[in-house]
Protein backbone atom coordinates (compact mmCIF):
# COMPACT_ATOMS: atom_id res chain seq x y z
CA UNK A 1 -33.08 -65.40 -141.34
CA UNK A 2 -30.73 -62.43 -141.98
CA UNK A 3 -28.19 -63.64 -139.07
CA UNK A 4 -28.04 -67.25 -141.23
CA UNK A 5 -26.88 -65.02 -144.15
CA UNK A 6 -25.12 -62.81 -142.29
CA UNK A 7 -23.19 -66.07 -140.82
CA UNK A 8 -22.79 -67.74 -144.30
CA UNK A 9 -21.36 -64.34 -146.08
CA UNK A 10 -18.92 -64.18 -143.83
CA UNK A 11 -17.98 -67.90 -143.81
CA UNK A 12 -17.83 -67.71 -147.89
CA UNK A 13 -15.36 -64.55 -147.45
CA UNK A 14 -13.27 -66.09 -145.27
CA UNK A 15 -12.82 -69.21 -147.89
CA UNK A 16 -9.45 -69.09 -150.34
CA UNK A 17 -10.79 -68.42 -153.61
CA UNK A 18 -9.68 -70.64 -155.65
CA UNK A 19 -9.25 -72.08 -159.86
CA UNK A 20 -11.55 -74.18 -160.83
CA UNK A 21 -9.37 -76.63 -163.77
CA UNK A 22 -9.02 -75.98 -167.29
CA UNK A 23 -11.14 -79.04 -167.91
CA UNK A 24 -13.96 -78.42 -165.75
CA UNK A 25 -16.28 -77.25 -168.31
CA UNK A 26 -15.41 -79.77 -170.76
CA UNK A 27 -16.25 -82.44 -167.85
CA UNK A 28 -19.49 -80.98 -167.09
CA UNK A 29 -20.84 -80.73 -170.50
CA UNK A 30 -19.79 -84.42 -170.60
CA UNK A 31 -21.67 -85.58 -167.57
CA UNK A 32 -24.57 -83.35 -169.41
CA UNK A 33 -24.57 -85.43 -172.58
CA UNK A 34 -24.01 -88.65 -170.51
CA UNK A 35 -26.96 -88.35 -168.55
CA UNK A 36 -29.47 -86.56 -171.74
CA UNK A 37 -28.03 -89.92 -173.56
CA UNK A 38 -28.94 -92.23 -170.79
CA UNK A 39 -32.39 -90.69 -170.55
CA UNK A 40 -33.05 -90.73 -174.21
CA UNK A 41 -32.22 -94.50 -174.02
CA UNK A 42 -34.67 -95.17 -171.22
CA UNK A 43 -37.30 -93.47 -173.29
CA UNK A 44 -36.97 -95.35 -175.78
CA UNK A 45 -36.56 -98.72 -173.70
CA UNK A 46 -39.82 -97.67 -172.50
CA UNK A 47 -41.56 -97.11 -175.72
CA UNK A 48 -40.19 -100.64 -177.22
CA UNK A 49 -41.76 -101.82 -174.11
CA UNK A 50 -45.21 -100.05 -174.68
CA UNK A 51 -45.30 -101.31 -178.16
CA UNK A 52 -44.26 -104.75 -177.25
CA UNK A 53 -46.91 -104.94 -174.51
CA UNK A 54 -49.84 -103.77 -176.88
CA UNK A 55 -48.51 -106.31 -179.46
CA UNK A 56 -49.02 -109.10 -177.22
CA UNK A 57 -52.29 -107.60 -175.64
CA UNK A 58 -53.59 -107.55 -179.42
CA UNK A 59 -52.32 -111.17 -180.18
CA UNK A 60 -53.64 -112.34 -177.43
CA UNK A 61 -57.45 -110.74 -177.47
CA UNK A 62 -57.14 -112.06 -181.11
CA UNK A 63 -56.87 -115.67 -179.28
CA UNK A 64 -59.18 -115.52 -177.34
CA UNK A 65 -61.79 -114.73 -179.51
CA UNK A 66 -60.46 -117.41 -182.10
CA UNK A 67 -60.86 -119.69 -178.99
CA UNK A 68 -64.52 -118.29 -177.52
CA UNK A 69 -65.96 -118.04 -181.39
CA UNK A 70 -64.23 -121.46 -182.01
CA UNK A 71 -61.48 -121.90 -184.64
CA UNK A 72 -63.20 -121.75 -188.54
CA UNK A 73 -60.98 -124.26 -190.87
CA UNK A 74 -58.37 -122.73 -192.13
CA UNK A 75 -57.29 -123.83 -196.07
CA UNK A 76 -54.65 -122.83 -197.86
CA UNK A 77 -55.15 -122.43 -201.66
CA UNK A 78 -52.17 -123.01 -204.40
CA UNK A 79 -52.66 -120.37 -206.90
CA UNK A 80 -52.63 -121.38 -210.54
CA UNK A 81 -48.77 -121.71 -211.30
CA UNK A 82 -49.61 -120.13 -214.89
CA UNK A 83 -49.88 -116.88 -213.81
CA UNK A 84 -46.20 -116.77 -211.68
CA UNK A 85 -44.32 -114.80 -214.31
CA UNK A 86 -46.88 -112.16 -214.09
CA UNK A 87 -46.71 -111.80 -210.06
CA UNK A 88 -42.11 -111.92 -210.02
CA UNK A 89 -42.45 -108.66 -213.02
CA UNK A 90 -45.01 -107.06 -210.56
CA UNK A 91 -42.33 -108.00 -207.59
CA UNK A 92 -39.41 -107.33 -209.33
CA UNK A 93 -41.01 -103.97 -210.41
CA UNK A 94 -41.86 -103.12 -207.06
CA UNK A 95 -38.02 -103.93 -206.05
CA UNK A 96 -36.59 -102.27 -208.73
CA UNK A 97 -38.41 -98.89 -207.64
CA UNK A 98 -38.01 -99.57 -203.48
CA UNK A 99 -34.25 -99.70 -204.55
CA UNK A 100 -34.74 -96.65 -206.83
CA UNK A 101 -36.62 -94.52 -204.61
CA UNK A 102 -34.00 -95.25 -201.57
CA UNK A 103 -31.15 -93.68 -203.73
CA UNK A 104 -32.99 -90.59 -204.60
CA UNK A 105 -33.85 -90.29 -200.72
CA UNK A 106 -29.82 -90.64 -200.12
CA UNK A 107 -29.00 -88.42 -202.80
CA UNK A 108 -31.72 -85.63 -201.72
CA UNK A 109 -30.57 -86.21 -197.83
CA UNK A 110 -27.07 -85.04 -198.86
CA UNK A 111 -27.73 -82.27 -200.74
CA UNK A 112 -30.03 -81.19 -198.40
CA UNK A 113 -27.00 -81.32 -195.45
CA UNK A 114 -24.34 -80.11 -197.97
CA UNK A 115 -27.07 -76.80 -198.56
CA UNK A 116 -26.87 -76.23 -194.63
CA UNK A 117 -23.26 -76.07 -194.23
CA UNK A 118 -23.32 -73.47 -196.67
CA UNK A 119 -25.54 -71.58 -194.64
């Protein structure tokens, strides 16, 4: 074992030294972020595909048992047309504070990153 070191130490001093290029760190860290991008894609192929599969799996079992208890009739019920006005407030409500509620989040996110640069 020591001659095969002995060998290779004095095959390494006999090599020219020489410069790596002015670039070669900035290409490596490249390559780096290439590849941790490319494996943080496949990731998350891979979890799309999890969720995907289970979604089907569920739909399907759900099918099945539809099929094996046998299909109740399904009926579809208008609702009195009277009380319409009342359900667009409560939906236009419920918009109107979505809407408001996504602006504070924006507004808090930046402040929040603005406070960090600071730091």
């Amino acid at each position: 074992m020591t001659e095969k070191n002995d060998i290779l130490k004095d095959l390494f001093s006999r090599m020219p030294e020489e410069e790596l290029p002015a670039s070669f760190r900035t290409n490596v860290m490249r390559q780096i972020m290439a590849e941790a991008e490319r494996i943080r894609k496949r990731d998350e192929r891979w979890g799309w595909i999890a969720v995907i599969a289970a979604s089907l799996l569920m739909i399907g079992i759900a099918i099945a048992s539809f099929l094996y208890m046998g299909i109740p009739k399904i009926s579809v019920q208008i609702p009195n047309m009277s009380t319409l006005p009342f359900y667009a407030y409560i939906g236009m409500l419920a918009l109107i504070l979505l809407g408001v509620d996504y602006k504070f989040r924006q507004i808090f996110k930046r402040r929040q990153m603005s406070q960090k640069e600071k730091m």
